[in-house]
PDB file of N, CA and C in Angstrom:
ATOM      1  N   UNK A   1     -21.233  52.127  32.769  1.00  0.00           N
ATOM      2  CA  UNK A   1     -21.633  53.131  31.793  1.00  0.00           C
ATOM      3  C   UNK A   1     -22.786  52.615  30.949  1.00  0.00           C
ATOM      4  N   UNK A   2     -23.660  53.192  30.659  1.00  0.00           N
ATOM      5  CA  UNK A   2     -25.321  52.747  30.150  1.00  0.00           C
ATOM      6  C   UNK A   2     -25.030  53.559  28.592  1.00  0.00           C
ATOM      7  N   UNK A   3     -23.979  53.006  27.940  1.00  0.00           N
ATOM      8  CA  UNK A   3     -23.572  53.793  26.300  1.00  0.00           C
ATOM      9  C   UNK A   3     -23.599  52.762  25.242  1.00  0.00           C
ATOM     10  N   UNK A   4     -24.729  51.146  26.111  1.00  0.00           N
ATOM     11  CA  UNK A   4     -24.370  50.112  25.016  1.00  0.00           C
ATOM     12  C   UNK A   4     -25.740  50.263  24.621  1.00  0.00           C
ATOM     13  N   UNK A   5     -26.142  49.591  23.083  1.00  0.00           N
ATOM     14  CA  UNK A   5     -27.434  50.106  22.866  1.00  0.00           C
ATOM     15  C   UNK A   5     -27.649  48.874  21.993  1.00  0.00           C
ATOM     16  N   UNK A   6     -28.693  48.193  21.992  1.00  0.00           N
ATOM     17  CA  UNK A   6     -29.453  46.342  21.084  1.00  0.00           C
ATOM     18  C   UNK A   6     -30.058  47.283  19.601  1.00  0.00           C
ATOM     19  N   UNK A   7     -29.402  46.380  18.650  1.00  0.00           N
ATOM     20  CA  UNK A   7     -29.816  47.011  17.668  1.00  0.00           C
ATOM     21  C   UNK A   7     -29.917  45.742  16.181  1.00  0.00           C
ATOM     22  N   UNK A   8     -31.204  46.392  15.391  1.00  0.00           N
ATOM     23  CA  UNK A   8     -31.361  45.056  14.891  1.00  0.00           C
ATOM     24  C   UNK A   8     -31.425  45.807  13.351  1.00  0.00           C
ATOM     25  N   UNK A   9     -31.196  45.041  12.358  1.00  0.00           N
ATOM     26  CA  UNK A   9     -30.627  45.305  11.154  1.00  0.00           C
ATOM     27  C   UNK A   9     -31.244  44.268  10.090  1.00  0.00           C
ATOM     28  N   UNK A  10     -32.245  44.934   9.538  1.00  0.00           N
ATOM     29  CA  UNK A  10     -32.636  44.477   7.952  1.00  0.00           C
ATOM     30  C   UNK A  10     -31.849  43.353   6.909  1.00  0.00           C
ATOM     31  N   UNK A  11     -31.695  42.559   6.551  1.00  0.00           N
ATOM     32  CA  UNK A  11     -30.800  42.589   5.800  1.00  0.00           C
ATOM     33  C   UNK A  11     -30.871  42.271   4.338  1.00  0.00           C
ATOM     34  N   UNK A  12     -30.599  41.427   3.473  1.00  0.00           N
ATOM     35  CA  UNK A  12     -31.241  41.619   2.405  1.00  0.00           C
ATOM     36  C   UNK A  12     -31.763  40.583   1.633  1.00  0.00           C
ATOM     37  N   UNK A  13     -31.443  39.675   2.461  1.00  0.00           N
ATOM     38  CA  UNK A  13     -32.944  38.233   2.770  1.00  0.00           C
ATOM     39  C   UNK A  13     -33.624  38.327   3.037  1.00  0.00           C
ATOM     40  N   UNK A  14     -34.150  39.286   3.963  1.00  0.00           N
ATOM     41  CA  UNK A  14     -35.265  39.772   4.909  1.00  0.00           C
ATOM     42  C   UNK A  14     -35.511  39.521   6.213  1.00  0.00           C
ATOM     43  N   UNK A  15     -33.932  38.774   6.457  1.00  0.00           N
ATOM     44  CA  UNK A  15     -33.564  38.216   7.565  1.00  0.00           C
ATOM     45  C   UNK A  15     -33.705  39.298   8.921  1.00  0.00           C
ATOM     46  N   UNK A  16     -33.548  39.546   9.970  1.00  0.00           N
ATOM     47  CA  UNK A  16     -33.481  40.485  10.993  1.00  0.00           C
ATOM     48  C   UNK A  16     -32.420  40.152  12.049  1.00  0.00           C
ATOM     49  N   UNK A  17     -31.166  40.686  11.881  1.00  0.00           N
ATOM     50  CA  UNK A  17     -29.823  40.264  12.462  1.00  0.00           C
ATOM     51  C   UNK A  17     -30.021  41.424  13.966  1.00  0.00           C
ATOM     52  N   UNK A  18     -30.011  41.065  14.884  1.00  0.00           N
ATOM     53  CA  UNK A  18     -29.575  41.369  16.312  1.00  0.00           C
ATOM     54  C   UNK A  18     -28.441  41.071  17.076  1.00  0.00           C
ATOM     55  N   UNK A  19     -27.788  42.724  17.248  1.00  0.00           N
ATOM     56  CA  UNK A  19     -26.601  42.627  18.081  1.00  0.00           C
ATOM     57  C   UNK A  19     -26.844  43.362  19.009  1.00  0.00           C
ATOM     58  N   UNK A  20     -25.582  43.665  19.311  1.00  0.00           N
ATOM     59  CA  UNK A  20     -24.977  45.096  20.536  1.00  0.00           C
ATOM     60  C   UNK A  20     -23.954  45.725  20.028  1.00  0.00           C
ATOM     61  N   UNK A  21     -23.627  46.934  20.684  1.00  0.00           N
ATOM     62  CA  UNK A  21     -22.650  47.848  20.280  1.00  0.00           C
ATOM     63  C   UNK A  21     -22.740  49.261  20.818  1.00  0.00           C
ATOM     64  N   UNK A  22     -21.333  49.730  21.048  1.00  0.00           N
ATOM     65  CA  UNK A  22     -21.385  51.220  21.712  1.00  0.00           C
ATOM     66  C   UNK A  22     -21.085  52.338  20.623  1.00  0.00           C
ATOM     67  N   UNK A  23     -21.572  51.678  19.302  1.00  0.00           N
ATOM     68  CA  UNK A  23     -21.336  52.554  18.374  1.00  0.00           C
ATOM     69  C   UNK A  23     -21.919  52.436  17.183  1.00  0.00           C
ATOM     70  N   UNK A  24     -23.557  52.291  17.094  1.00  0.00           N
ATOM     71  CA  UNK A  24     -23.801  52.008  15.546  1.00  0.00           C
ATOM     72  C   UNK A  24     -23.849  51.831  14.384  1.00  0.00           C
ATOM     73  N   UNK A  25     -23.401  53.055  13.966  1.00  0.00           N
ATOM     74  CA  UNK A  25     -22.421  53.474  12.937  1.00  0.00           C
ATOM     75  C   UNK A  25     -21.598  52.427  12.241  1.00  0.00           C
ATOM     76  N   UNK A  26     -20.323  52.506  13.148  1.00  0.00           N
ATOM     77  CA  UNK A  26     -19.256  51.812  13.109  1.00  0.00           C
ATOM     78  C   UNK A  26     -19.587  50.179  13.298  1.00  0.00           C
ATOM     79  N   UNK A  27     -20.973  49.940  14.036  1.00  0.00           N
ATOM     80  CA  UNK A  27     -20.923  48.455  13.595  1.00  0.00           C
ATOM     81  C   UNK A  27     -21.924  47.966  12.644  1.00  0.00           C
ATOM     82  N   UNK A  28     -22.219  49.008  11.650  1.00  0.00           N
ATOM     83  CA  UNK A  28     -22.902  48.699  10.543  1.00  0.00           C
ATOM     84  C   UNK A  28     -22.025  48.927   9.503  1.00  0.00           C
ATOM     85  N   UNK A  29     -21.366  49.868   9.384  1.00  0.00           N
ATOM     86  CA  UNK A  29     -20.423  49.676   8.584  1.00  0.00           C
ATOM     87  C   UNK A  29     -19.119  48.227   8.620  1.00  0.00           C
ATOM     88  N   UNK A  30     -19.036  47.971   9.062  1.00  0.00           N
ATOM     89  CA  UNK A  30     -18.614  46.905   9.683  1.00  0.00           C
ATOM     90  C   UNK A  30     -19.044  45.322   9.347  1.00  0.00           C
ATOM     91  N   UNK A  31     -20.520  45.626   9.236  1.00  0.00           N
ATOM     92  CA  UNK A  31     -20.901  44.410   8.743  1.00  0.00           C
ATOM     93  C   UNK A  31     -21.276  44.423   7.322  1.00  0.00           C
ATOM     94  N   UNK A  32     -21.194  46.117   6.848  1.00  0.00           N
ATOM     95  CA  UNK A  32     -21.417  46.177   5.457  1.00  0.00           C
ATOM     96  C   UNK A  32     -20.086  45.421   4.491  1.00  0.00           C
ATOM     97  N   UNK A  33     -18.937  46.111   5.515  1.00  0.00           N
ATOM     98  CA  UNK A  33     -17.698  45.757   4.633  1.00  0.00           C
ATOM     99  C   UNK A  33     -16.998  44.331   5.084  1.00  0.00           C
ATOM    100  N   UNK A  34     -17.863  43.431   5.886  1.00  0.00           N
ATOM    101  CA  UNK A  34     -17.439  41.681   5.967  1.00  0.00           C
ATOM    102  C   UNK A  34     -16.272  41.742   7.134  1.00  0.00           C
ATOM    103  N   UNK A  35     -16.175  42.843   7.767  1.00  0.00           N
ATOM    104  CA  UNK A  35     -15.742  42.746   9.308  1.00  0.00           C
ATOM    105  C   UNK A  35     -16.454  42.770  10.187  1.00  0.00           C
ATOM    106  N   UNK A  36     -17.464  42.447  10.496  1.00  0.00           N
ATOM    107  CA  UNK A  36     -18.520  42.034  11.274  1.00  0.00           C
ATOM    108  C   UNK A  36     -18.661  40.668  11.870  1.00  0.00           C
ATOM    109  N   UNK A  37     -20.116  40.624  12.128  1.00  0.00           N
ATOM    110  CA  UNK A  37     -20.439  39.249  12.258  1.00  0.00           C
ATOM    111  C   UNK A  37     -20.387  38.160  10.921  1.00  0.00           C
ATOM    112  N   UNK A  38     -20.146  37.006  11.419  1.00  0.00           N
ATOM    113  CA  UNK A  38     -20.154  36.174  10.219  1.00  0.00           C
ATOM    114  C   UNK A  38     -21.602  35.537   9.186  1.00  0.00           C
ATOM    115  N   UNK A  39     -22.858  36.093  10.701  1.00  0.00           N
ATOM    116  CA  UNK A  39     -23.593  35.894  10.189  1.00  0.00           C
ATOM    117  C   UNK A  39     -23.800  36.831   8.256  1.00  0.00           C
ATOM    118  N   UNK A  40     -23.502  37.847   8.137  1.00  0.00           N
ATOM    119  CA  UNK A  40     -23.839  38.926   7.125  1.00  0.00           C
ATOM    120  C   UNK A  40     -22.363  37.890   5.526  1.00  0.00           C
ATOM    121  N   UNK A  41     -21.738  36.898   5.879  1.00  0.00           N
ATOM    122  CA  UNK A  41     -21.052  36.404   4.709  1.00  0.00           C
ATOM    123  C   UNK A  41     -22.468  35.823   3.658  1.00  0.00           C
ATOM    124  N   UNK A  42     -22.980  36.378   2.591  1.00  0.00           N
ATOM    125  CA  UNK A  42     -24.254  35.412   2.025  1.00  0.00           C
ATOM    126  C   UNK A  42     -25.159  36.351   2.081  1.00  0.00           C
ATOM    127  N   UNK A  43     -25.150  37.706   2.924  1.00  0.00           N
ATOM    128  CA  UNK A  43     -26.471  38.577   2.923  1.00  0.00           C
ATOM    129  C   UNK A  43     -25.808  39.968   2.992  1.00  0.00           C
ATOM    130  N   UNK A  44     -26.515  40.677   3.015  1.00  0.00           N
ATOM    131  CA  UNK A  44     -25.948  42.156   3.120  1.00  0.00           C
ATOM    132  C   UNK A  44     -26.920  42.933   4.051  1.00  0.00           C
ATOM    133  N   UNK A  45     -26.285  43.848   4.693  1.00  0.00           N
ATOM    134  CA  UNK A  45     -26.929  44.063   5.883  1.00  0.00           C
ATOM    135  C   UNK A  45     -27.659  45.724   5.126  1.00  0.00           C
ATOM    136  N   UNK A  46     -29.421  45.725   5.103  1.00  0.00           N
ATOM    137  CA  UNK A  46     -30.257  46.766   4.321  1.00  0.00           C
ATOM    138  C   UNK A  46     -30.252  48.037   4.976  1.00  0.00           C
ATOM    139  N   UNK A  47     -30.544  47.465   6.041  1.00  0.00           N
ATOM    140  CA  UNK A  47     -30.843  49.228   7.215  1.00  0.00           C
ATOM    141  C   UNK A  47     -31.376  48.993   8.486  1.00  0.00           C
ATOM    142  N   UNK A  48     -31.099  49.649   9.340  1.00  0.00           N
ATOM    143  CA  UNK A  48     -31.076  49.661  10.697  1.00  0.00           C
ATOM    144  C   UNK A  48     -32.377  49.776  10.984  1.00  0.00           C
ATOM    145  N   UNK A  49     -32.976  48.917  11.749  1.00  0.00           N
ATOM    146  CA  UNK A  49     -34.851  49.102  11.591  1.00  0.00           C
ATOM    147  C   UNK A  49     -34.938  49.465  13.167  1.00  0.00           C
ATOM    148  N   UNK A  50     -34.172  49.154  13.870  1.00  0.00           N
ATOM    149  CA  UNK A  50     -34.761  49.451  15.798  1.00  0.00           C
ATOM    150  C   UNK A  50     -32.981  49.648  16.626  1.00  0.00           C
ATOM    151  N   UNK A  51     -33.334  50.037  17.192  1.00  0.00           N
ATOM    152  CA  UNK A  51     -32.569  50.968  17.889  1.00  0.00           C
ATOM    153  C   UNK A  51     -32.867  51.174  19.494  1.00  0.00           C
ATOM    154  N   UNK A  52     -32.236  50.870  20.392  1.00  0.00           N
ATOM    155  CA  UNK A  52     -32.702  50.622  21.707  1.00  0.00           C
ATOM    156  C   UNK A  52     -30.968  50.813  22.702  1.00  0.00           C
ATOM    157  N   UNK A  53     -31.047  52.375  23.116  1.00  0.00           N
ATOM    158  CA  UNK A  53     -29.747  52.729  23.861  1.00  0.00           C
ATOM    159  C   UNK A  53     -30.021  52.627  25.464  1.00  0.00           C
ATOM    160  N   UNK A  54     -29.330  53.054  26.223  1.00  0.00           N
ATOM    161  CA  UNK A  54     -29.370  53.282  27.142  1.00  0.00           C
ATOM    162  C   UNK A  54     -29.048  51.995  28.206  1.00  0.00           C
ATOM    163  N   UNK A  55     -28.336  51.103  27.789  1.00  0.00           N
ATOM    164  CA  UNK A  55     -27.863  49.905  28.632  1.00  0.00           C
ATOM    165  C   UNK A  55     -26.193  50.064  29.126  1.00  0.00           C
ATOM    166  N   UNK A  56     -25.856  48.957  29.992  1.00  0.00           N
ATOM    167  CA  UNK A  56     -24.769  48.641  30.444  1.00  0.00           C
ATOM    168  C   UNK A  56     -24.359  47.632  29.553  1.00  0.00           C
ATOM    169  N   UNK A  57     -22.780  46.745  29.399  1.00  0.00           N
ATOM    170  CA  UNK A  57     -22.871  46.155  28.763  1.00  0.00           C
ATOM    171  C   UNK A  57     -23.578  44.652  29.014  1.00  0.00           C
ATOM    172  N   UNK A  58     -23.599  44.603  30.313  1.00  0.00           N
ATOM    173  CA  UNK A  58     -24.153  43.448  30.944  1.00  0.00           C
ATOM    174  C   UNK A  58     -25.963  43.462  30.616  1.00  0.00           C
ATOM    175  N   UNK A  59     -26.743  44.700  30.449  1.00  0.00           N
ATOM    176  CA  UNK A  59     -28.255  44.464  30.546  1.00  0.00           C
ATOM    177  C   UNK A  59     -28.135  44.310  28.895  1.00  0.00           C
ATOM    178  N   UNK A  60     -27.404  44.614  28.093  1.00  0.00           N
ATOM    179  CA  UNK A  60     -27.108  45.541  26.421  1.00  0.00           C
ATOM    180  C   UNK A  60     -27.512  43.715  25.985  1.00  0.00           C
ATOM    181  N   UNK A  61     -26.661  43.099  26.706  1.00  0.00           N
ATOM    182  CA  UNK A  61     -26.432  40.905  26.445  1.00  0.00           C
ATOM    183  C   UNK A  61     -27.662  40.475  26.581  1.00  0.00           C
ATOM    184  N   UNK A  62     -28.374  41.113  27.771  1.00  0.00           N
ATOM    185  CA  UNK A  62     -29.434  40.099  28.340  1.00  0.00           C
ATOM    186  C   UNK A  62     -30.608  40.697  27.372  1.00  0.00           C
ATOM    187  N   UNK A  63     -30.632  41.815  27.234  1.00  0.00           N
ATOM    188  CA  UNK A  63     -31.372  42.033  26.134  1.00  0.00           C
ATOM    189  C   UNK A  63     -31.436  41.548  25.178  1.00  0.00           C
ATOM    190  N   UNK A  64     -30.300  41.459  24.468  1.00  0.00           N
ATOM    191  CA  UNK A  64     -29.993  40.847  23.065  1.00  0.00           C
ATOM    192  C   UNK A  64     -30.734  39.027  23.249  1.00  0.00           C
ATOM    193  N   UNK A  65     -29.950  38.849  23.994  1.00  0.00           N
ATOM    194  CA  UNK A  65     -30.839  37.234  24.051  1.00  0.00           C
ATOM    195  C   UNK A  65     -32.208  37.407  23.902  1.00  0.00           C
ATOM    196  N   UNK A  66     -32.728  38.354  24.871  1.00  0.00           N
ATOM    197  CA  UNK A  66     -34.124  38.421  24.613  1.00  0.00           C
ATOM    198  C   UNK A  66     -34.988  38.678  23.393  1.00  0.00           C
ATOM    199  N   UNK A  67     -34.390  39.425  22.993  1.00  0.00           N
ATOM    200  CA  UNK A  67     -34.796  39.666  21.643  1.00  0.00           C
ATOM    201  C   UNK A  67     -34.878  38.240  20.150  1.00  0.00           C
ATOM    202  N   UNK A  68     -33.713  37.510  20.263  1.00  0.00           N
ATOM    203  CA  UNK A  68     -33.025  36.573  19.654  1.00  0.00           C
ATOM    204  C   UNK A  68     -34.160  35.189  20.178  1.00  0.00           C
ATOM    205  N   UNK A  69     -34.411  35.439  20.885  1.00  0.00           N
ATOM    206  CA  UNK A  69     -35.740  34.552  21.630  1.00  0.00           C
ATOM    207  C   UNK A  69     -36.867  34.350  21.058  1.00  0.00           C
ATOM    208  N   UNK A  70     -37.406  35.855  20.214  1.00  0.00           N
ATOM    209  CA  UNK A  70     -38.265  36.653  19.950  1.00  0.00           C
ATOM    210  C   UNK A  70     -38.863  36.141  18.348  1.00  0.00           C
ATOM    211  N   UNK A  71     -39.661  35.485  18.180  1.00  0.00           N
ATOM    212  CA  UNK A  71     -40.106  35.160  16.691  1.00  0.00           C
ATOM    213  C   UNK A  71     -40.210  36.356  15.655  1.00  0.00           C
ATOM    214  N   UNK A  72     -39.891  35.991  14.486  1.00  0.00           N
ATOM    215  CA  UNK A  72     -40.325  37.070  13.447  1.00  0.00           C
ATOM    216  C   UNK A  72     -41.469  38.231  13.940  1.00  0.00           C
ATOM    217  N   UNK A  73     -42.245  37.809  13.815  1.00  0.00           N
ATOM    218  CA  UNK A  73     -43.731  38.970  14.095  1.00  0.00           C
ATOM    219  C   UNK A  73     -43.313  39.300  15.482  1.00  0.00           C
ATOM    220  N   UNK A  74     -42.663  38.883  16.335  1.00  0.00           N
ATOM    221  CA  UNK A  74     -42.616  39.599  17.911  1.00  0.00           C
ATOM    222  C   UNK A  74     -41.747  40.642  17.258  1.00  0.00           C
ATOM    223  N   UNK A  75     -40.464  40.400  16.561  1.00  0.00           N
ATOM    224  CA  UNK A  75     -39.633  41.577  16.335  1.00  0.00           C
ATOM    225  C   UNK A  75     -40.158  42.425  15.606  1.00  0.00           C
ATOM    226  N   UNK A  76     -41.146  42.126  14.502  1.00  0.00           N
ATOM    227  CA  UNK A  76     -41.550  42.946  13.613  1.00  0.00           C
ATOM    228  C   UNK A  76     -42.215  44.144  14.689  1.00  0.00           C
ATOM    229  N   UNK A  77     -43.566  43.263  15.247  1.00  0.00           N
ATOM    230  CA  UNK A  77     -44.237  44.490  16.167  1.00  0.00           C
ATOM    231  C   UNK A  77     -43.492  44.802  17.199  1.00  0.00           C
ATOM    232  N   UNK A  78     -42.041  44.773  18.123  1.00  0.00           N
ATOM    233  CA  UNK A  78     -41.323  45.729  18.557  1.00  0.00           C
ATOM    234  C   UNK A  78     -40.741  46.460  17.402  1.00  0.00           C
ATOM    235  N   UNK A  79     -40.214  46.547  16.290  1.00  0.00           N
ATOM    236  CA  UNK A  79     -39.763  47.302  15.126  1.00  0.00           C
ATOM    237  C   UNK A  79     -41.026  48.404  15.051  1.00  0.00           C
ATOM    238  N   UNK A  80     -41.974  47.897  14.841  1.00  0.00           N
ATOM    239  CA  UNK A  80     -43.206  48.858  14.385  1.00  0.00           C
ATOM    240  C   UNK A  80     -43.921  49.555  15.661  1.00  0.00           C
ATOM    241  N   UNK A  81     -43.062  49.450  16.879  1.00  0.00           N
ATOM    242  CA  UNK A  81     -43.713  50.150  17.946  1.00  0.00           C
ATOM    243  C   UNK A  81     -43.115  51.057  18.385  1.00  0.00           C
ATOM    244  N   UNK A  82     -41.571  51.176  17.331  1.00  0.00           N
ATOM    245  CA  UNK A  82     -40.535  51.491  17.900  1.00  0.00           C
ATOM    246  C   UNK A  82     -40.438  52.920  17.071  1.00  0.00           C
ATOM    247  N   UNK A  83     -41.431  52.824  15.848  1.00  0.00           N
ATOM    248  CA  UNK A  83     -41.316  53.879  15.049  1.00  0.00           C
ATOM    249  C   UNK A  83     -42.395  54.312  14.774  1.00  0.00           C
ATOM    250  N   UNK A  84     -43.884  54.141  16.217  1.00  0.00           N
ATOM    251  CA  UNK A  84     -44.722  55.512  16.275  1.00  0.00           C
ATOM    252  C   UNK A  84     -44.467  56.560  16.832  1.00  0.00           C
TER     253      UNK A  84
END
């Protein structure tokens, strides 16, 4: 099923946290309220800046690494390419 989607999240360091999930929503709220990742204990997660659906959960991973690979300014300009 292609319903997993890489999604990366602002936070309020200015940090840029990258996951996965078959439900956005629910895993932002999630990291708002400290059931999340552990990375967000120390930061607070600002707003959802990129958004990328249409995976399996297996391509949803390999993505995510890829991204996580990805220096500041690489994510920034996929973020800013993502919202012309």
């Amino acid at each position: 099923m292609k319903n997993w989607q890489v999604y990366i999240i602002l936070c309020s360091d200015k940090t840029l946290y990258t996951g996965i999930t078959t439900d956005v929503e629910r895993r932002f709220a999630q990291h708002r309220d400290g059931t999340g990742a552990k990375y967000f204990r120390g930061r607070t997660p600002q707003k959802l800046v990129y958004l990328e659906p249409g995976h399996d959960r297996s391509r949803a991973s390999q993505r995510e690494a890829e991204i996580k690979k990805m220096t500041r300014s690489e994510k920034l300009q996929l973020i800013d390419e993502s919202n012309r």
